[in-house]
N, C-alpha and C. Protein backbone atom coordinates (compact mmCIF):
# COMPACT_ATOMS: atom_id res chain seq x y z
N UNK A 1 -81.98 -89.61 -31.45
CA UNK A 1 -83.18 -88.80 -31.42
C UNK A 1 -84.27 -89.45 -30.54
N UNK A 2 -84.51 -90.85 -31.10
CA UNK A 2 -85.06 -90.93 -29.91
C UNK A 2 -85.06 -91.67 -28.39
N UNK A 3 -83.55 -91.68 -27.72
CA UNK A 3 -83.34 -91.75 -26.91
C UNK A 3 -83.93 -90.13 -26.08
N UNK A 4 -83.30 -89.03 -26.78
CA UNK A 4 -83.55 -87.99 -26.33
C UNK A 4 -84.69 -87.73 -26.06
N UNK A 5 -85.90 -88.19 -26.93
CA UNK A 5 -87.16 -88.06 -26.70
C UNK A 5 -88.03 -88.56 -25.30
N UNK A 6 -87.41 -90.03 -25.01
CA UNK A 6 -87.85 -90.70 -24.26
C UNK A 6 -86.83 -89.68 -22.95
N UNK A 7 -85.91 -89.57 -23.04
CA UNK A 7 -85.22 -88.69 -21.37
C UNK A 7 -85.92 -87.70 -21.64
N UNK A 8 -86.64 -87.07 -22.22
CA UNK A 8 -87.43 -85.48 -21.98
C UNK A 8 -88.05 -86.39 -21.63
N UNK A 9 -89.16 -87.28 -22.58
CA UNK A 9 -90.30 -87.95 -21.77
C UNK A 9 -90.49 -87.86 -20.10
N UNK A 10 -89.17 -88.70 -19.68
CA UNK A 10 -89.36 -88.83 -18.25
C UNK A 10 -89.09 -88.00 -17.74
N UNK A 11 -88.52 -86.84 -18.30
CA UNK A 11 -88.23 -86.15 -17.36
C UNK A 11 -89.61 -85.05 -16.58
N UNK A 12 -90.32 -85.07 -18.25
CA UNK A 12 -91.60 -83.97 -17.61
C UNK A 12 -92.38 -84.78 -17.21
N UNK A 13 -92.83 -86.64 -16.84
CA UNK A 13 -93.47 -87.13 -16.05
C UNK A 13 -92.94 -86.56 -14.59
N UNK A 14 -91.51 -86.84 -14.28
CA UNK A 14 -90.91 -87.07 -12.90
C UNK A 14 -91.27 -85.22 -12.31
N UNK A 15 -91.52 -84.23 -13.40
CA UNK A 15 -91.57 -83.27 -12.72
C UNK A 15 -92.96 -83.05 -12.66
N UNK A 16 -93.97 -83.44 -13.47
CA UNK A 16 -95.04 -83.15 -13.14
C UNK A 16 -95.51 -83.76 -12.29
N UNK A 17 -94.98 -84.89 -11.49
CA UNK A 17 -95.20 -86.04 -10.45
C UNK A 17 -95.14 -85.11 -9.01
N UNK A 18 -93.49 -84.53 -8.84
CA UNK A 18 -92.80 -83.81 -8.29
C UNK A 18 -93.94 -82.38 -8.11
N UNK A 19 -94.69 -82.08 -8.90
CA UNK A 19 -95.38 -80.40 -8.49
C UNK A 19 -97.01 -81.35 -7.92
N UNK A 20 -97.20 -82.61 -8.44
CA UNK A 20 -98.40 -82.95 -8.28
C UNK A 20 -98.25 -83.16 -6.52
N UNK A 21 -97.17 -84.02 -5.91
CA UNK A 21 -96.49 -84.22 -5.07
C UNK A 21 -96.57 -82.97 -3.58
N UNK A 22 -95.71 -81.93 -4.37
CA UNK A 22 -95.48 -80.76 -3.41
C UNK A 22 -96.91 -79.72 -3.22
N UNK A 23 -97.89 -80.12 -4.00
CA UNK A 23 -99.04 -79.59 -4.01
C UNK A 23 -100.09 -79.88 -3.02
N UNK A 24 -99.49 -80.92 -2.82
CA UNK A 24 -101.13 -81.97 -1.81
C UNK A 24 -102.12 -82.38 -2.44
N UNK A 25 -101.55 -82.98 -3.59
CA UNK A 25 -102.55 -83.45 -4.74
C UNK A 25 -102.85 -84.92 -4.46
N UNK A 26 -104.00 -85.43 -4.69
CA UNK A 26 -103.98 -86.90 -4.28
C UNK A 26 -103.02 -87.65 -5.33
N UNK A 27 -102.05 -88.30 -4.64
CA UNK A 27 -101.60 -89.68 -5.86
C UNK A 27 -101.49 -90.53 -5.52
N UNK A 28 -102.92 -90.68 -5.19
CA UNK A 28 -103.11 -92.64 -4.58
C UNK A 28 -103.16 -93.35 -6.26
N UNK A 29 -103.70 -94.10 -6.35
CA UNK A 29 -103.46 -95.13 -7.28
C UNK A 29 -104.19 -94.71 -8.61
N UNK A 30 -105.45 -94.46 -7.65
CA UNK A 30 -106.81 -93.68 -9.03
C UNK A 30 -106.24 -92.84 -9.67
N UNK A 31 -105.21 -91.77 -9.13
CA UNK A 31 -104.63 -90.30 -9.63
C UNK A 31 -103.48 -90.89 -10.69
N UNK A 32 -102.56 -92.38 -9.97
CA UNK A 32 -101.86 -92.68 -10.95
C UNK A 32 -101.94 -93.35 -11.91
N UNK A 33 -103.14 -94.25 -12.01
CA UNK A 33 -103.49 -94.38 -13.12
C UNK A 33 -104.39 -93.62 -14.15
N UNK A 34 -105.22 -92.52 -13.96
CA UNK A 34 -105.32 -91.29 -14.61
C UNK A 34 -104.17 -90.92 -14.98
N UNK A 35 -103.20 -90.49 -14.48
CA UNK A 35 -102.09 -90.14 -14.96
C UNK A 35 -101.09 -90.96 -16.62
N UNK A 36 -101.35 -92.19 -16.19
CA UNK A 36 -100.86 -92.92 -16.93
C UNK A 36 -100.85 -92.62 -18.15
N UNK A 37 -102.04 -92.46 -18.88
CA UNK A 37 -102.66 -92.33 -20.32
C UNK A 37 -101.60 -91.39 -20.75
N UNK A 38 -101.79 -90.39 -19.68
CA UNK A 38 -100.99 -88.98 -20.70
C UNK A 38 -99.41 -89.44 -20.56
N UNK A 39 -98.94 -90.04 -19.69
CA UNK A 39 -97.32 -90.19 -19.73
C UNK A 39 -97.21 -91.21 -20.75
N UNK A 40 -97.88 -92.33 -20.82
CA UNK A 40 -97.89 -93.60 -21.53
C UNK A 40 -97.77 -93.09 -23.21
N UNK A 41 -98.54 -92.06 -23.21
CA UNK A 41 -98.68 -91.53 -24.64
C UNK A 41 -97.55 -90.51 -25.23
N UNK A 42 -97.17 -89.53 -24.22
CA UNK A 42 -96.21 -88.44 -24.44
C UNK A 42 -94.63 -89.39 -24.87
N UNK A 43 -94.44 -90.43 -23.36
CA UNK A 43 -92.92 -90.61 -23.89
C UNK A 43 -92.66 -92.23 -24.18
N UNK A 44 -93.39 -92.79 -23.67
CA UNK A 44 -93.34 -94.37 -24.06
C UNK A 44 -92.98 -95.04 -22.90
N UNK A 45 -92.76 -94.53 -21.96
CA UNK A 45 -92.31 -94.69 -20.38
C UNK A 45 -93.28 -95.20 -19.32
N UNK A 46 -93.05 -95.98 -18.49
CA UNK A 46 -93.98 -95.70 -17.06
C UNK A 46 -94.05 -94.68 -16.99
N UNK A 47 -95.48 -93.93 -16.41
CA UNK A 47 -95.00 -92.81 -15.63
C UNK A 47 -94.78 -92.41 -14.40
N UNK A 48 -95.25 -94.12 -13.90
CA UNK A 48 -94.82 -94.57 -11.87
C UNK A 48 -93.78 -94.21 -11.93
N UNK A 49 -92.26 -94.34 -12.59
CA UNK A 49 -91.08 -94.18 -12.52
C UNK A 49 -90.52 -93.29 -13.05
N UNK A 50 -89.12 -92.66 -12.24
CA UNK A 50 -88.83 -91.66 -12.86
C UNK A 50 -87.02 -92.12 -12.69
N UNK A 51 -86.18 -91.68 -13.92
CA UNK A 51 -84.43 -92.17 -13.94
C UNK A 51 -84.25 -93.32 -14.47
N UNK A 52 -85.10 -93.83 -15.12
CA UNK A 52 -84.98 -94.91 -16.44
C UNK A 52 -86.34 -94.91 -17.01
N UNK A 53 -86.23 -95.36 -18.31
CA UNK A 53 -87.74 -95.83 -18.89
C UNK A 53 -88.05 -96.64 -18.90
N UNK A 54 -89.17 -97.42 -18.44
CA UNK A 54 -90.04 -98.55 -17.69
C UNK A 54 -90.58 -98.58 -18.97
N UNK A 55 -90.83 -99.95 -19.50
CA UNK A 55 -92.00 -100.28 -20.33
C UNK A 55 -93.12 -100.22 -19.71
N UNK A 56 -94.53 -99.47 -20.58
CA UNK A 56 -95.53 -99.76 -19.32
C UNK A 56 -96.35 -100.87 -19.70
N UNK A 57 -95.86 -101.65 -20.43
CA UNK A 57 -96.36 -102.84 -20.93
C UNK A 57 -95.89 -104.09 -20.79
N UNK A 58 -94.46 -104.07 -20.02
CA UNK A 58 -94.14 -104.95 -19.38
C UNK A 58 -94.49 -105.70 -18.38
N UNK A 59 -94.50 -106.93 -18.43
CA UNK A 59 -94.90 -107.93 -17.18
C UNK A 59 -94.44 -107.90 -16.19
N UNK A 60 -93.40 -107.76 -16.05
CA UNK A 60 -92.34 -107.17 -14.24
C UNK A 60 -91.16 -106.66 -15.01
N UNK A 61 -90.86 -105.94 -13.95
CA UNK A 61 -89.69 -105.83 -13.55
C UNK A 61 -88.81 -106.25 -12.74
N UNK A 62 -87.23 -106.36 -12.36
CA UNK A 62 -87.11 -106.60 -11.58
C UNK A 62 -85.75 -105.60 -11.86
N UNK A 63 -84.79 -105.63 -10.46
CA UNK A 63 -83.34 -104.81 -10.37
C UNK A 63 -82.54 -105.85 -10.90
N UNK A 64 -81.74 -104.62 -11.37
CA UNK A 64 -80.58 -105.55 -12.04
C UNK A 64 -79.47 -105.97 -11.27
N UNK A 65 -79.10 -107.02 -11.25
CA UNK A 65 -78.37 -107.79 -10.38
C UNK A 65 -78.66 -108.05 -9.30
N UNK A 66 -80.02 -108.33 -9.27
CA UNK A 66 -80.83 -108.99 -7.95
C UNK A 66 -81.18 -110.74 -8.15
N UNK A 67 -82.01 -110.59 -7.52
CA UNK A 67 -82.48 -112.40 -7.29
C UNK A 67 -83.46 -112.19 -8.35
N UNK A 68 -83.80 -111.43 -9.15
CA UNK A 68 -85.63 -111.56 -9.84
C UNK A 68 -85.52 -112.15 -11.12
N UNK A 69 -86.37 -112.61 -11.60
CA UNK A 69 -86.72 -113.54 -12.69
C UNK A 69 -86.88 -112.39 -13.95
N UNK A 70 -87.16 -111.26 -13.86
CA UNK A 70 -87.20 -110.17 -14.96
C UNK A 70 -88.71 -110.76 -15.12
N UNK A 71 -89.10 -110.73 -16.84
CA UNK A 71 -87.82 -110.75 -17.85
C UNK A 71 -87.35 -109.51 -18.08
N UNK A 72 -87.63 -108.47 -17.40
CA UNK A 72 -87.18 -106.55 -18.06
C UNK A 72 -86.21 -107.09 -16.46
N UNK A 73 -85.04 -106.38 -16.66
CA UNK A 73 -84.31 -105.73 -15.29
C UNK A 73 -84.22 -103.90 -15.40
N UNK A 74 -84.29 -103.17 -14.40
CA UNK A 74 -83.73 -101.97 -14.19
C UNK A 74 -83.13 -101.83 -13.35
N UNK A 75 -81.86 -100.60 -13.20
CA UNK A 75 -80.76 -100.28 -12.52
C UNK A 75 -82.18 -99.35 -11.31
N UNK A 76 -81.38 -98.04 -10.50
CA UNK A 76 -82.31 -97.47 -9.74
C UNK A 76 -83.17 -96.10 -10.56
N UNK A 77 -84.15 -96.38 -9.83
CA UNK A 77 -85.62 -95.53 -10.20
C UNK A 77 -85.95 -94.70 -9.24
N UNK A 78 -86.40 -93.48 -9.61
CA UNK A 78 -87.71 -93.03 -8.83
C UNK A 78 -89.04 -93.05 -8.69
N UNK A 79 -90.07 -93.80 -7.95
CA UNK A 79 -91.06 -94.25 -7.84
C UNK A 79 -92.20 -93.00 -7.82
N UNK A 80 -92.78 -92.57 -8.47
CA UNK A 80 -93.08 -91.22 -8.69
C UNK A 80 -94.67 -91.75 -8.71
N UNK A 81 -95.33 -92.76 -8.75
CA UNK A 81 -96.56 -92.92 -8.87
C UNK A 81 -97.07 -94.44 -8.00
N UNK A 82 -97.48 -95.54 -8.59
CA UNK A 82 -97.81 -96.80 -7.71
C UNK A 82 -96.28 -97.32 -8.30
N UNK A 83 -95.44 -98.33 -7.49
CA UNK A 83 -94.94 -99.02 -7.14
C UNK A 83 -95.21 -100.78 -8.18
N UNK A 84 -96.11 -100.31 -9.02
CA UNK A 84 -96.56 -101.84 -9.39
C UNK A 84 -95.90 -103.09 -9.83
N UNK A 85 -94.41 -102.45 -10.08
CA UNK A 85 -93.75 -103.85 -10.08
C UNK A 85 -93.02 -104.24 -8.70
N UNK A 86 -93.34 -103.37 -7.79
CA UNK A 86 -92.18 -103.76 -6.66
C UNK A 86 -90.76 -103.80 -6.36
N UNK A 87 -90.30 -102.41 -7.06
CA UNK A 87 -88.70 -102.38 -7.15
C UNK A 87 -88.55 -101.60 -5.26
N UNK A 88 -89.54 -100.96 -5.20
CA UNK A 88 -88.98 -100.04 -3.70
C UNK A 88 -89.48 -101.15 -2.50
N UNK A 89 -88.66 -101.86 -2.31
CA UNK A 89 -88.62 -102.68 -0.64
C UNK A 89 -89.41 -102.09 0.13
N UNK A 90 -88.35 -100.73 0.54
CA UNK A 90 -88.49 -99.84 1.79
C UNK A 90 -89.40 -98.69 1.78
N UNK A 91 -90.29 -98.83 0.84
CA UNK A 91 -90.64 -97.52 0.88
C UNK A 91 -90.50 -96.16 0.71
N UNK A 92 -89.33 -96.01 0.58
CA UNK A 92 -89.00 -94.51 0.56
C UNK A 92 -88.67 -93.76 -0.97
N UNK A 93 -89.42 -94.40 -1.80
CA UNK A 93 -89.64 -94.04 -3.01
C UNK A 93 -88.37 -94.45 -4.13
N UNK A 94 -87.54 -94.64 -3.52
CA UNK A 94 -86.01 -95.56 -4.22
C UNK A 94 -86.21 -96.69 -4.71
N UNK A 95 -86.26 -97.11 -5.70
CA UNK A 95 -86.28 -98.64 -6.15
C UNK A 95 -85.12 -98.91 -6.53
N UNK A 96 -84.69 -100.35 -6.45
CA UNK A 96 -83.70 -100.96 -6.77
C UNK A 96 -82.50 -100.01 -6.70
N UNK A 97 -82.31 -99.49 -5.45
CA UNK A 97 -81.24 -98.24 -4.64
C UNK A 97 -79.90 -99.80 -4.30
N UNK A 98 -78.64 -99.46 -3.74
CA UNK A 98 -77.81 -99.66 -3.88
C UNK A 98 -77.84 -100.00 -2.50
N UNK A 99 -77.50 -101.46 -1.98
CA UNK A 99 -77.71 -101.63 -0.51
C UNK A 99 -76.29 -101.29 0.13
């Protein structure tokens, strides 16, 4: 039950990210941390990320089976807001993507 809770969670962050996104809505940093409160509260998730649940109270992150010190690891994400632990290298909104 509540696994299920937390995958709806992310899922209506990653889509409300996704319409905020295709809108021309600002989501510089100010927008994503406004944002935060309400995702932080709805599912227990980042709501920077979307395709796993991010603690948003965690100290870093890092990818799993990389070089990083953790102490959290995650597999790949979608970067749907700021970037604040630094899983996307390249920019292109993929974190910890599959080289």
């Amino acid at each position: 039950m509540i696994v299920r809770r937390l995958l709806l969670g992310a899922l209506v962050c990653a889509v409300l990210a996704v319409v905020a996104w295709g809108s021309g809505e600002d989501t510089s940093t100010s927008h994503a941390v406004k944002g935060a409160a309400v995702g932080e509260e709805a599912s227990g998730c980042d709501p920077n990320y979307a395709g796993a649940c991010l603690d948003p109270y965690a100290s870093d992150y890092d990818c799993a089976g990389g070089s990083g010190n953790g102490p959290d690891y995650t597999g790949t994400v979608t970067v749907v807001g700021e970037d604040h632990y630094g899983l996307d290298a390249d920019g292109d909104r993929t974190g910890c993507e599959a080289e």
